[in-house]
PDB file of N, CA and C in Angstrom:
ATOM      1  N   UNK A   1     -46.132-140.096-119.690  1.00  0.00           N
ATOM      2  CA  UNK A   1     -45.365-139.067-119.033  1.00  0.00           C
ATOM      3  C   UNK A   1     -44.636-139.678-117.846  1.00  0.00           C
ATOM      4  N   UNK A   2     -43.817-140.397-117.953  1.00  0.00           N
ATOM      5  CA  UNK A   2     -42.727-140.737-117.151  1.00  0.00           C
ATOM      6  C   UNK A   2     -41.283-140.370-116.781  1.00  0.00           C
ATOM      7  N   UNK A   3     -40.823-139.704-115.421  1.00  0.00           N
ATOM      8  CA  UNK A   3     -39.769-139.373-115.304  1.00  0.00           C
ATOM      9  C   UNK A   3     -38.778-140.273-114.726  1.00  0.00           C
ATOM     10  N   UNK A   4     -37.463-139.430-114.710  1.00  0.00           N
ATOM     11  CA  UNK A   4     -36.486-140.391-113.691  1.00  0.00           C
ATOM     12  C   UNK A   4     -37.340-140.456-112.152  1.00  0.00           C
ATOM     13  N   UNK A   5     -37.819-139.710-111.861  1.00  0.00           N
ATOM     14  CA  UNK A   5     -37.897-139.628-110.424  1.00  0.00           C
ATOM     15  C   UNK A   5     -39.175-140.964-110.036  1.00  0.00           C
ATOM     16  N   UNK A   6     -39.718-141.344-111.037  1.00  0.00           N
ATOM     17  CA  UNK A   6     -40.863-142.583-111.425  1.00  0.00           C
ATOM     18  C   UNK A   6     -42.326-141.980-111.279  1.00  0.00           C
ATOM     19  N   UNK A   7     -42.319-140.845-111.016  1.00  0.00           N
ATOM     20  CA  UNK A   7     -43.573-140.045-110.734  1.00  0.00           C
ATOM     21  C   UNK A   7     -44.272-140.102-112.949  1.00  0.00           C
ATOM     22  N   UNK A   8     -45.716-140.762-113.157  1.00  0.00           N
ATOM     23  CA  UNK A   8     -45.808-140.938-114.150  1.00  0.00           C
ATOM     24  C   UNK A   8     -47.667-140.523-113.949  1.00  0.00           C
ATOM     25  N   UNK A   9     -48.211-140.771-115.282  1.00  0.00           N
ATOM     26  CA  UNK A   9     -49.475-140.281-115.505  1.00  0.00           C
ATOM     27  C   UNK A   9     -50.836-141.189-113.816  1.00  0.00           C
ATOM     28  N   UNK A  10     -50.757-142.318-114.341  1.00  0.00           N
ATOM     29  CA  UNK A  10     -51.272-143.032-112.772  1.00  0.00           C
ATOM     30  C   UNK A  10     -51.043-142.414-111.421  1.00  0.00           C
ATOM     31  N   UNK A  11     -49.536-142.336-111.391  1.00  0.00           N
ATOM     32  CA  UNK A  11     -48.891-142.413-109.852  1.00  0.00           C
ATOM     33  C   UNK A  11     -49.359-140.959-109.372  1.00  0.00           C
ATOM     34  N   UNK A  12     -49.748-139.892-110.520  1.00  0.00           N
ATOM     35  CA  UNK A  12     -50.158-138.681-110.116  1.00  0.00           C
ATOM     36  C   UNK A  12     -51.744-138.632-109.510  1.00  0.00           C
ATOM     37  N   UNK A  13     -52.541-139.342-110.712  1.00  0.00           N
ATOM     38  CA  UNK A  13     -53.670-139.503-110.378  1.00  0.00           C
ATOM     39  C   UNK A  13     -54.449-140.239-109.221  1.00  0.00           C
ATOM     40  N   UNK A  14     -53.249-141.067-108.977  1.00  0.00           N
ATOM     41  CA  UNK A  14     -53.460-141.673-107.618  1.00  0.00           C
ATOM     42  C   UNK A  14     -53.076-140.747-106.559  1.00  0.00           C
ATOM     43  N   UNK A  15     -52.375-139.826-106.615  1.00  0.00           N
ATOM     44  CA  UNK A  15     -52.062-138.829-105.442  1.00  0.00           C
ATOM     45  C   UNK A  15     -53.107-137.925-105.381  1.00  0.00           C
ATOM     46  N   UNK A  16     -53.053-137.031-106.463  1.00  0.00           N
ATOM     47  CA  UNK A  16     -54.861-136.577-106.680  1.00  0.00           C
ATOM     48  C   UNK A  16     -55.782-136.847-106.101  1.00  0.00           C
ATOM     49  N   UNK A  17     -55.964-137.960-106.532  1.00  0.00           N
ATOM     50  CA  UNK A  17     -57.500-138.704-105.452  1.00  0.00           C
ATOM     51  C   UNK A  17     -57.277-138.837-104.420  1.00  0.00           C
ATOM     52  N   UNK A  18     -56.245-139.542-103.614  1.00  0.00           N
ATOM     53  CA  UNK A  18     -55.842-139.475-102.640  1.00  0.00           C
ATOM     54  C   UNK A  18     -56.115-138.290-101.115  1.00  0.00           C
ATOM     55  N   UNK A  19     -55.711-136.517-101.945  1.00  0.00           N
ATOM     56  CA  UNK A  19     -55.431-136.070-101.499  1.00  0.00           C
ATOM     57  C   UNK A  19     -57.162-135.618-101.562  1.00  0.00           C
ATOM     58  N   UNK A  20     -58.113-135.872-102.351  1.00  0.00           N
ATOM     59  CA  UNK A  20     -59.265-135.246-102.273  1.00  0.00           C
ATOM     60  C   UNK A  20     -59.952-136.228-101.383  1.00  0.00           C
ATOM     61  N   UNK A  21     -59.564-137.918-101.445  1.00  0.00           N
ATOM     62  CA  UNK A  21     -60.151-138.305-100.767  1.00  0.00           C
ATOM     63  C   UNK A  21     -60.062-138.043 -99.284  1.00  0.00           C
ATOM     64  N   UNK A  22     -58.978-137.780 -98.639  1.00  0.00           N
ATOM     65  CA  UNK A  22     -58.584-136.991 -97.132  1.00  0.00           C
ATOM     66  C   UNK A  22     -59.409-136.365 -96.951  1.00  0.00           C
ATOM     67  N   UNK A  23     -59.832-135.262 -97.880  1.00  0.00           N
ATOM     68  CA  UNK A  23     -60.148-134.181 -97.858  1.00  0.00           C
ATOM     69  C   UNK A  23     -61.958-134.107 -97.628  1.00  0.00           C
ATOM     70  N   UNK A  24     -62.409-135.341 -97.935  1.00  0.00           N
ATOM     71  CA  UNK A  24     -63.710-135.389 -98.377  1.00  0.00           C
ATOM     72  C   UNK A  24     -64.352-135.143 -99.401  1.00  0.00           C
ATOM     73  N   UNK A  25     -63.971-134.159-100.641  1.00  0.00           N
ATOM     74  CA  UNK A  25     -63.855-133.738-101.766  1.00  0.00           C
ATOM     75  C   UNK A  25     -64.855-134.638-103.009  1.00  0.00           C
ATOM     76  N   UNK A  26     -64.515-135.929-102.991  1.00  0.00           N
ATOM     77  CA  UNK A  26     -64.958-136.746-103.903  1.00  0.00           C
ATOM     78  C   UNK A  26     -66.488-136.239-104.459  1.00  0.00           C
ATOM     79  N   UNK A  27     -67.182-136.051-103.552  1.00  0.00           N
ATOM     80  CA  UNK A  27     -68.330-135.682-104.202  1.00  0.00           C
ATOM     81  C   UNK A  27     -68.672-134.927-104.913  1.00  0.00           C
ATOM     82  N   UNK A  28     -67.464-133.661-104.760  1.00  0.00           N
ATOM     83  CA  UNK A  28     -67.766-132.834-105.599  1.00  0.00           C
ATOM     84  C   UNK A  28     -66.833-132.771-107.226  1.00  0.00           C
ATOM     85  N   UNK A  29     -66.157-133.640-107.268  1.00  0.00           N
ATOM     86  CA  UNK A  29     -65.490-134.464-108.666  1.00  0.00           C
ATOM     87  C   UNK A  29     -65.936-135.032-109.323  1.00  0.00           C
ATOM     88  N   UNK A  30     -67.089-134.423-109.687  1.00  0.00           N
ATOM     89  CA  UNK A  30     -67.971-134.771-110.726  1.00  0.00           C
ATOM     90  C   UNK A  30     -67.204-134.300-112.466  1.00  0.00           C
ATOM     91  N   UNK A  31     -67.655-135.124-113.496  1.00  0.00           N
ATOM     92  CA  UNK A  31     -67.177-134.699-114.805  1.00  0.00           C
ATOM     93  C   UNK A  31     -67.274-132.930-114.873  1.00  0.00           C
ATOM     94  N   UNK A  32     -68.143-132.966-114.393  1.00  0.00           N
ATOM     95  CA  UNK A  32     -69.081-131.258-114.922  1.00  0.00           C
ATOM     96  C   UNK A  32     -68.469-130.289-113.765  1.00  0.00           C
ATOM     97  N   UNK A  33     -68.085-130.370-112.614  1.00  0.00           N
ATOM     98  CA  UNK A  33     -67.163-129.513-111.691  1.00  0.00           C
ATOM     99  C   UNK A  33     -65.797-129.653-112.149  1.00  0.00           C
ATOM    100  N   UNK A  34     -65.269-130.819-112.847  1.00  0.00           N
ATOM    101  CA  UNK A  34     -63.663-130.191-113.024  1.00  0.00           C
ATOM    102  C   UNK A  34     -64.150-130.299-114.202  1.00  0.00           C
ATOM    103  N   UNK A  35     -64.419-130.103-115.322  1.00  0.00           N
ATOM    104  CA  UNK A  35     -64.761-129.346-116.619  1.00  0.00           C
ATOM    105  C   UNK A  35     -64.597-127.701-116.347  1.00  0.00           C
ATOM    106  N   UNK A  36     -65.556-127.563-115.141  1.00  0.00           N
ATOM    107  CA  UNK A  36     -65.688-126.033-114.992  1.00  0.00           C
ATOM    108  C   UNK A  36     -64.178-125.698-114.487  1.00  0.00           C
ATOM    109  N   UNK A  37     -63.583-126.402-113.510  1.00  0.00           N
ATOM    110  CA  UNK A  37     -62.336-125.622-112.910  1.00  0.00           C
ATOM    111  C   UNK A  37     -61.381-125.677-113.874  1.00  0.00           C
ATOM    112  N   UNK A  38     -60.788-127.071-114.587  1.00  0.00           N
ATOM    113  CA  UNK A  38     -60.079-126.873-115.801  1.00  0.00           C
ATOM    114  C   UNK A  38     -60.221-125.752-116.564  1.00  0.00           C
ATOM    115  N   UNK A  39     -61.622-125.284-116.637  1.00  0.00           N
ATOM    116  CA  UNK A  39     -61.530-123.888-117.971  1.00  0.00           C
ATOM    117  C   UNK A  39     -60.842-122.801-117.081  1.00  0.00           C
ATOM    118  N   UNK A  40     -61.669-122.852-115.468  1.00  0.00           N
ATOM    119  CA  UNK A  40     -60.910-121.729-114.616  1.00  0.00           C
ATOM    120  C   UNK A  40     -59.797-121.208-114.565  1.00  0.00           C
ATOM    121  N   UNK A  41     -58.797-122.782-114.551  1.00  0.00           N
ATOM    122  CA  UNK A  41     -57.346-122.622-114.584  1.00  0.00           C
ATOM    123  C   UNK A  41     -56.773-122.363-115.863  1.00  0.00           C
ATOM    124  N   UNK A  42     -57.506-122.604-116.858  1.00  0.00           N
ATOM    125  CA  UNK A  42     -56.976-122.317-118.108  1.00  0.00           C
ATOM    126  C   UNK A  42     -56.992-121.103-118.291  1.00  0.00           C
ATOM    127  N   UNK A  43     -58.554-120.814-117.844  1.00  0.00           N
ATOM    128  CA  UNK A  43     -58.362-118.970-118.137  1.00  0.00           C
ATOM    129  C   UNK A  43     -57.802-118.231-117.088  1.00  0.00           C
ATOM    130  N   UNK A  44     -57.191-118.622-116.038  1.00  0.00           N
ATOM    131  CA  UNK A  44     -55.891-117.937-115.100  1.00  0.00           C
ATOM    132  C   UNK A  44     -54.629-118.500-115.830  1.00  0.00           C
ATOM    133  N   UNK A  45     -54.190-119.040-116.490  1.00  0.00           N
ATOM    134  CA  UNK A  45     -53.344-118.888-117.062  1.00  0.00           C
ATOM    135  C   UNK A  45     -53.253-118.042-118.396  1.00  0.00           C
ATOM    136  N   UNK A  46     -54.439-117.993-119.136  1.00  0.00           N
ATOM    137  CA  UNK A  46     -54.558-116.947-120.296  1.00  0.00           C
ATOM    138  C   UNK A  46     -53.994-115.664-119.340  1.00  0.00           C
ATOM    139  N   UNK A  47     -54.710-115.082-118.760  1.00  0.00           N
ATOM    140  CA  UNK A  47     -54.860-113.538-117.599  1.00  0.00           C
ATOM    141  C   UNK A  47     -53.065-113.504-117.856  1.00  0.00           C
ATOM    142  N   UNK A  48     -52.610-114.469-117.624  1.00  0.00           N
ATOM    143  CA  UNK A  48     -51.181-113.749-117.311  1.00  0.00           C
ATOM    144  C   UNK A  48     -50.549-113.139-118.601  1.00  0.00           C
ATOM    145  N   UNK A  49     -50.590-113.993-119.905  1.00  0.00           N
ATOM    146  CA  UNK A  49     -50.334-113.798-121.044  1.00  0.00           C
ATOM    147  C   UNK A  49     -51.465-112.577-121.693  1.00  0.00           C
ATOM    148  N   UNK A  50     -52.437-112.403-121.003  1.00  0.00           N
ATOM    149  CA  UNK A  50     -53.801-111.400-121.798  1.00  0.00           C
ATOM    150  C   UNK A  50     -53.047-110.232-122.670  1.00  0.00           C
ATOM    151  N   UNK A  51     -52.331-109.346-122.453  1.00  0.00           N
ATOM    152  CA  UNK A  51     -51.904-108.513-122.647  1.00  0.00           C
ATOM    153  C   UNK A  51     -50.443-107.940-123.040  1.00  0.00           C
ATOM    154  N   UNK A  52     -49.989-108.758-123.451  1.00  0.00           N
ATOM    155  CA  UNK A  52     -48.387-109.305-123.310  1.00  0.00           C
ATOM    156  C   UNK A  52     -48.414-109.058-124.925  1.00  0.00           C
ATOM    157  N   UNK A  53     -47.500-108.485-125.462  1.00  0.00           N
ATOM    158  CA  UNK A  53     -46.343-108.664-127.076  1.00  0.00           C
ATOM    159  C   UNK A  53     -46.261-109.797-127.076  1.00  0.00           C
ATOM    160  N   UNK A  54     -46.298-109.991-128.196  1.00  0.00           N
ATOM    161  CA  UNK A  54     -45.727-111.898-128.567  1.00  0.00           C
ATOM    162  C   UNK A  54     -43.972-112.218-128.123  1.00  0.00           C
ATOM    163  N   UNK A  55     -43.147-110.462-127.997  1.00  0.00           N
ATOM    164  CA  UNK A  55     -41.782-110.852-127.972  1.00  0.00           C
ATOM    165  C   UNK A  55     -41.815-110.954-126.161  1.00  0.00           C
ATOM    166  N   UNK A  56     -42.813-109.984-125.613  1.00  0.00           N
ATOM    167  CA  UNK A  56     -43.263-110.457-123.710  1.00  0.00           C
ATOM    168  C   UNK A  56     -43.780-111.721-123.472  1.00  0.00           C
ATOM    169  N   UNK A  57     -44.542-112.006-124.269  1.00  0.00           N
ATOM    170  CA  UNK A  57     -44.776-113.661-124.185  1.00  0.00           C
ATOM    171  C   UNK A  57     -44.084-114.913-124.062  1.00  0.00           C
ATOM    172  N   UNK A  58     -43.131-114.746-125.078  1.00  0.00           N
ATOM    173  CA  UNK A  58     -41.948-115.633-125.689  1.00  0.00           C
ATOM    174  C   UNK A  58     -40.680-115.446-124.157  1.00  0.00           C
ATOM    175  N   UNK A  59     -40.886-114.098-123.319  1.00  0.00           N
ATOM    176  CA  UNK A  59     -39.823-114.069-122.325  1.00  0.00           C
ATOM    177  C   UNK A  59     -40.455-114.476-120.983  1.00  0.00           C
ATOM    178  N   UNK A  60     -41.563-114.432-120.741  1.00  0.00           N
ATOM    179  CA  UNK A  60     -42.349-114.315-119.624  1.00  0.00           C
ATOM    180  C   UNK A  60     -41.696-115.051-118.177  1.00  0.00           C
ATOM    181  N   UNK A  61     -40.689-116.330-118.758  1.00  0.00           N
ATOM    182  CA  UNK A  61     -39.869-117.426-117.763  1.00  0.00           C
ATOM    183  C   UNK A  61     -39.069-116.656-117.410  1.00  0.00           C
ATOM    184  N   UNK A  62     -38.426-115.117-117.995  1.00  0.00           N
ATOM    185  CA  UNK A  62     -37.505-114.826-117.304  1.00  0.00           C
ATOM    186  C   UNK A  62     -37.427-114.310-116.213  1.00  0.00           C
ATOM    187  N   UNK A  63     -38.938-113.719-115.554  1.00  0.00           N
ATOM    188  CA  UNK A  63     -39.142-113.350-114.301  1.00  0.00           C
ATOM    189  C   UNK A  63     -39.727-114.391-113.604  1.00  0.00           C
ATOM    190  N   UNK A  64     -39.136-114.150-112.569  1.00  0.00           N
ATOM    191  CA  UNK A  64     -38.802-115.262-111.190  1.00  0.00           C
ATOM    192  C   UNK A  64     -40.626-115.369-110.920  1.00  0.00           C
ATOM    193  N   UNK A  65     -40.847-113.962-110.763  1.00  0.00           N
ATOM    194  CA  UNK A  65     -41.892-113.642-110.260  1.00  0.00           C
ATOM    195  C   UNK A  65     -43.031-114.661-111.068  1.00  0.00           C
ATOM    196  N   UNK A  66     -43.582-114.295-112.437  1.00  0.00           N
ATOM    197  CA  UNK A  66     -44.483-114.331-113.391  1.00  0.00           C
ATOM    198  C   UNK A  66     -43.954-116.106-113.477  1.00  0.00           C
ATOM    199  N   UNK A  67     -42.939-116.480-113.614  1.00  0.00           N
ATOM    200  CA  UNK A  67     -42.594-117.855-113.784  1.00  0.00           C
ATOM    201  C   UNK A  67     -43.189-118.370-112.975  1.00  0.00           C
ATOM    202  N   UNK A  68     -42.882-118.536-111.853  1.00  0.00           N
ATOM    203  CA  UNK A  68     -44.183-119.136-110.709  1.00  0.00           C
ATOM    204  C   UNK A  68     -45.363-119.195-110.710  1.00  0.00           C
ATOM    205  N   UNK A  69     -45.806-118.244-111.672  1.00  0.00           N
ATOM    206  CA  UNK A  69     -47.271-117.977-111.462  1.00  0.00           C
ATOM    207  C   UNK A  69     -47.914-118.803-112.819  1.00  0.00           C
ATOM    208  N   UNK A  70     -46.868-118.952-113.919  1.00  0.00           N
ATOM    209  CA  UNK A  70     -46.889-119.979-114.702  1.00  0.00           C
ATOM    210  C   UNK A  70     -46.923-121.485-114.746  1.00  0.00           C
ATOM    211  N   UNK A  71     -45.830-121.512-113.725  1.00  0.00           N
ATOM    212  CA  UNK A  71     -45.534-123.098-113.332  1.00  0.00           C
ATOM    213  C   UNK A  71     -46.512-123.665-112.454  1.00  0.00           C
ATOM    214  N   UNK A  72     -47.552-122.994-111.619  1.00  0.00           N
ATOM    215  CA  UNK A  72     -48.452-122.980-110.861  1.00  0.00           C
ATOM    216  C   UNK A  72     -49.913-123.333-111.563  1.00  0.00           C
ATOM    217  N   UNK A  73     -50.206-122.212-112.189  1.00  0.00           N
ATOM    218  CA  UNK A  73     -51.092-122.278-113.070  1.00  0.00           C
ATOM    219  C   UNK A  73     -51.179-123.237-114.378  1.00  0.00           C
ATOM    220  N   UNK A  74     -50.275-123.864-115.006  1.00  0.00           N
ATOM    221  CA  UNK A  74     -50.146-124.984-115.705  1.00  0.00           C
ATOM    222  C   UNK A  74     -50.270-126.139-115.236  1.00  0.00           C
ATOM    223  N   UNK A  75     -49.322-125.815-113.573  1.00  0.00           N
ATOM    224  CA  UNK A  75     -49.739-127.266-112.456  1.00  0.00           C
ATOM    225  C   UNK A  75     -51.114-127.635-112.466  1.00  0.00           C
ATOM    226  N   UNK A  76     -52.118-126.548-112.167  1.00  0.00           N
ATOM    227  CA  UNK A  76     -53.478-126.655-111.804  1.00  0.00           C
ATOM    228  C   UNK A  76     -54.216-126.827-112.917  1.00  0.00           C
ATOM    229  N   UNK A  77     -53.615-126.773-114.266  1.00  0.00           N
ATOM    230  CA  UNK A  77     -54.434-127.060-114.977  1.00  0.00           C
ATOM    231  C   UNK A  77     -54.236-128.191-115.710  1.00  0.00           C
ATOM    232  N   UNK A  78     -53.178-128.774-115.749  1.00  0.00           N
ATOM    233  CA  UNK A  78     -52.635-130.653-115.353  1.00  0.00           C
ATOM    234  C   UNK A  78     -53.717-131.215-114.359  1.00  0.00           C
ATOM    235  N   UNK A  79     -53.901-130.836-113.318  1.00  0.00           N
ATOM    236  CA  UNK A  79     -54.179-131.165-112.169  1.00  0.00           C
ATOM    237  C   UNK A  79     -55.510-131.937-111.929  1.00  0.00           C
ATOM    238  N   UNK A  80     -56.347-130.792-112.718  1.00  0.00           N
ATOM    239  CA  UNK A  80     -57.922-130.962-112.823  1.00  0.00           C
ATOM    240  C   UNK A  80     -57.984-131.827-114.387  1.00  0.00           C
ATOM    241  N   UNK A  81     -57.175-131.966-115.258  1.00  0.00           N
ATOM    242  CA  UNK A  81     -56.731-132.555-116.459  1.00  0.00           C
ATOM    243  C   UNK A  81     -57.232-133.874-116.212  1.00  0.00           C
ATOM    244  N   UNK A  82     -55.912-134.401-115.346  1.00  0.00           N
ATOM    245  CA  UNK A  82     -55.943-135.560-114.482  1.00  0.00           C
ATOM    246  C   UNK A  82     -56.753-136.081-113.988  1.00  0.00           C
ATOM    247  N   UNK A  83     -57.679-135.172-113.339  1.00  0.00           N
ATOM    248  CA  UNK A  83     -58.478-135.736-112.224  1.00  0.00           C
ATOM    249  C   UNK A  83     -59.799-135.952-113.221  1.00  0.00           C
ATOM    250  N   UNK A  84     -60.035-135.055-114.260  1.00  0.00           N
ATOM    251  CA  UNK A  84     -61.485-135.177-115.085  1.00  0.00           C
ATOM    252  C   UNK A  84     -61.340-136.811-115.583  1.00  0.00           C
ATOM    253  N   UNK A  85     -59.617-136.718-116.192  1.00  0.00           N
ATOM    254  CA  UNK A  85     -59.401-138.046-116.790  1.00  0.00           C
ATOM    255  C   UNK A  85     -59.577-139.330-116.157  1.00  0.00           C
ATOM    256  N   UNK A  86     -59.418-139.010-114.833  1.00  0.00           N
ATOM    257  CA  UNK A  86     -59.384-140.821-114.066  1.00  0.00           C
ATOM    258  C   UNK A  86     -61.094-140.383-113.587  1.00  0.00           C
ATOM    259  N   UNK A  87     -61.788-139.613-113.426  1.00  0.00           N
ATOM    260  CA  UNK A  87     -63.214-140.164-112.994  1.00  0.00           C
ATOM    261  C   UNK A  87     -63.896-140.431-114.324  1.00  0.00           C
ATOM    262  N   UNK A  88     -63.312-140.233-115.577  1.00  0.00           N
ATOM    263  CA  UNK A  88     -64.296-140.648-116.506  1.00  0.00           C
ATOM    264  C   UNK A  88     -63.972-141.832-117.356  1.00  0.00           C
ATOM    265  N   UNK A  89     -62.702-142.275-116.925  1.00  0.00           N
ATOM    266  CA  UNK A  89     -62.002-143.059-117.189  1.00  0.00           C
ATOM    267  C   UNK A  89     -61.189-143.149-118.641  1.00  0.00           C
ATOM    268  N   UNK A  90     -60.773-141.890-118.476  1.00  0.00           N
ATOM    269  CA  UNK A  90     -60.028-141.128-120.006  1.00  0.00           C
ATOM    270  C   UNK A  90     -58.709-141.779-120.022  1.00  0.00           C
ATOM    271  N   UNK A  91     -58.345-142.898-120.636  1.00  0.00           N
ATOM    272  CA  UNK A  91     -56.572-142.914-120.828  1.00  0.00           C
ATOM    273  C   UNK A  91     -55.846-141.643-121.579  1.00  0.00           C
ATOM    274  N   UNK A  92     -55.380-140.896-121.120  1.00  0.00           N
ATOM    275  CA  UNK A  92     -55.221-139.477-121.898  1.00  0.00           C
ATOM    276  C   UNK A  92     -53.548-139.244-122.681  1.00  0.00           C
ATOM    277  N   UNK A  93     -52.700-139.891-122.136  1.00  0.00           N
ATOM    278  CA  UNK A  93     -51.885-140.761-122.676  1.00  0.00           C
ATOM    279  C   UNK A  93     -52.396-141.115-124.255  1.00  0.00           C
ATOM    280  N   UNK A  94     -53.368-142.353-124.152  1.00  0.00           N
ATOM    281  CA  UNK A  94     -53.584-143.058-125.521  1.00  0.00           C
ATOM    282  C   UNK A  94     -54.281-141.837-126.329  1.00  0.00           C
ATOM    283  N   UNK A  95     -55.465-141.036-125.550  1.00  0.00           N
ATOM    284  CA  UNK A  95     -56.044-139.947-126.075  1.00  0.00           C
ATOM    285  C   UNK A  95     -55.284-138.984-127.183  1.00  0.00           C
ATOM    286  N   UNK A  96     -54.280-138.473-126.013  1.00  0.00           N
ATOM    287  CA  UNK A  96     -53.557-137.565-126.719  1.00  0.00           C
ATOM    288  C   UNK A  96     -52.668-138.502-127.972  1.00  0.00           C
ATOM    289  N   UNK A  97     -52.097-139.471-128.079  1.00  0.00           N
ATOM    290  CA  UNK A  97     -51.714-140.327-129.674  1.00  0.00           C
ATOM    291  C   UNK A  97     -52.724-140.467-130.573  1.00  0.00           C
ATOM    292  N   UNK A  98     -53.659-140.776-129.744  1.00  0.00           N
ATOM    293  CA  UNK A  98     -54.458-141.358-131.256  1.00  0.00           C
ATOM    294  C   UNK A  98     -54.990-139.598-131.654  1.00  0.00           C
ATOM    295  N   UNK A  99     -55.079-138.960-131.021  1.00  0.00           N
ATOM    296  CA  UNK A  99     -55.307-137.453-131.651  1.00  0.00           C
ATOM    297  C   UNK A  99     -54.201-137.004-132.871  1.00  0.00           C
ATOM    298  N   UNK A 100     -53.052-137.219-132.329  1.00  0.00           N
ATOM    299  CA  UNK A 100     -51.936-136.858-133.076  1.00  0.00           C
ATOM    300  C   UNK A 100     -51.822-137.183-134.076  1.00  0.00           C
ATOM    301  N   UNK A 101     -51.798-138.828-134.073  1.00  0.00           N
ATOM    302  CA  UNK A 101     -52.478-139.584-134.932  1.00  0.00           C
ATOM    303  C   UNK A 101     -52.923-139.420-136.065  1.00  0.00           C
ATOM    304  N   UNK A 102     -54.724-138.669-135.935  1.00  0.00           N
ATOM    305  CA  UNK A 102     -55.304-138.230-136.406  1.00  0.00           C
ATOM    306  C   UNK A 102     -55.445-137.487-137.113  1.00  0.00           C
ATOM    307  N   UNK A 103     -54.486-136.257-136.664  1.00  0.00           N
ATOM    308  CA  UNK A 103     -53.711-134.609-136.786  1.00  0.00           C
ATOM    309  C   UNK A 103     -52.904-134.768-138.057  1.00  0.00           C
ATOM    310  N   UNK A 104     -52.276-136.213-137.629  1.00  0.00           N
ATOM    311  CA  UNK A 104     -51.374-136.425-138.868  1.00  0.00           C
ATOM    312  C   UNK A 104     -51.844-136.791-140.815  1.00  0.00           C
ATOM    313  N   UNK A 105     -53.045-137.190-139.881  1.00  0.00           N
ATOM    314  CA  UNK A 105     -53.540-137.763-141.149  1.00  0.00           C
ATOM    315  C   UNK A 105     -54.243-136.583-142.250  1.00  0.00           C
ATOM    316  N   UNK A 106     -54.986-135.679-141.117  1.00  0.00           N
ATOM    317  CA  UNK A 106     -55.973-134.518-141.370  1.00  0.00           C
ATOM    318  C   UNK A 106     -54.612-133.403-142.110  1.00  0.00           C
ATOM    319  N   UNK A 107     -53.687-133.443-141.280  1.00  0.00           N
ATOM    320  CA  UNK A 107     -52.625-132.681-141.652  1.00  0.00           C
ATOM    321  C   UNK A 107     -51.315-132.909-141.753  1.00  0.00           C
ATOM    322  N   UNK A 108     -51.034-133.537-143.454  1.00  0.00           N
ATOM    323  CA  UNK A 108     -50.060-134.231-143.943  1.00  0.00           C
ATOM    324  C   UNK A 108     -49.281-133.421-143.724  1.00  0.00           C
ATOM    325  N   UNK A 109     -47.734-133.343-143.733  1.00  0.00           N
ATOM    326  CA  UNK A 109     -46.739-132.666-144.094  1.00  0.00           C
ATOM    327  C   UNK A 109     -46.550-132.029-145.339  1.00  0.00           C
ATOM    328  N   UNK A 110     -46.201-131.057-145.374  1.00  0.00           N
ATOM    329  CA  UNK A 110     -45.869-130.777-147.366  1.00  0.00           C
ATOM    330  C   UNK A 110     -44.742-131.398-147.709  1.00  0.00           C
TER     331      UNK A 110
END
C-alpha cells in the first residue's frame, strides 16, 4: 500500500507505535487487546450500515455527515489492523497475496 505522498504499510506502522510509544501505551498492545479493539472498530463500523437498504448502503458517501463517520471508522480499523500486525510480526501485505492466492485456487473462475 504505497502512495504518491510515500506514506506506505511500514511508514504507518512506524507512526502507530510511535504515537503509543509517547503515550506510554505499549503495554497494553498486546495480540489479545487489539484483537479485541479491531472487532470494536469493526463492529462501529457495522452500527452505521446495521439498518440501512442495500440501495442506503451503496449511497451512504453521499452524506458529508455519515461519510466521516465512515472514513473514521475504517481509519480505526486499519489502525489496530496495523498495529496487531507489527507486534506479531504479520507481513500483511504478503498475508493478504498469498490469501488471494489461495482464494484463487479454492475459487477458480468459470
Amino acid at each position: 500500500m504505497t502512495r504518491d505522498d510515500g506514506l506506505d504499510v511500514a511508514a504507518l506502522q512506524r507512526r502507530l507505535a510511535d504515537f503509543a510509544a509517547v503515550r506510554g501505551w505499549e503495554p497494553y498492545h498486546t495480540p489479545k487487546n487489539l484483537a479485541v479493539a479491531l472487532s470494536v472498530e469493526a463492529a462501529e463500523l457495522v452500527e452505521i450500515f446495521q439498518w440501512l437498504t442495500p440501495e442506503e448502503s451503496a449511497a451512504v458517501m453521499a452524506d458529508a455527515g455519515t461519510a466521516h463517520r465512515v472514513r473514521d471508522e475504517a481509519a480505526d480499523v486499519l489502525a489496530y489492523l496495523l498495529q496487531f500486525c507489527e507486534v506479531l510480526g504479520v507481513d500483511v501485505l504478503a498475508a493478504l497475496r498469498d490469501k488471494i492466492e489461495r482464494n484463487e485456487q479454492r475459487f477458480p473462475a468459470p
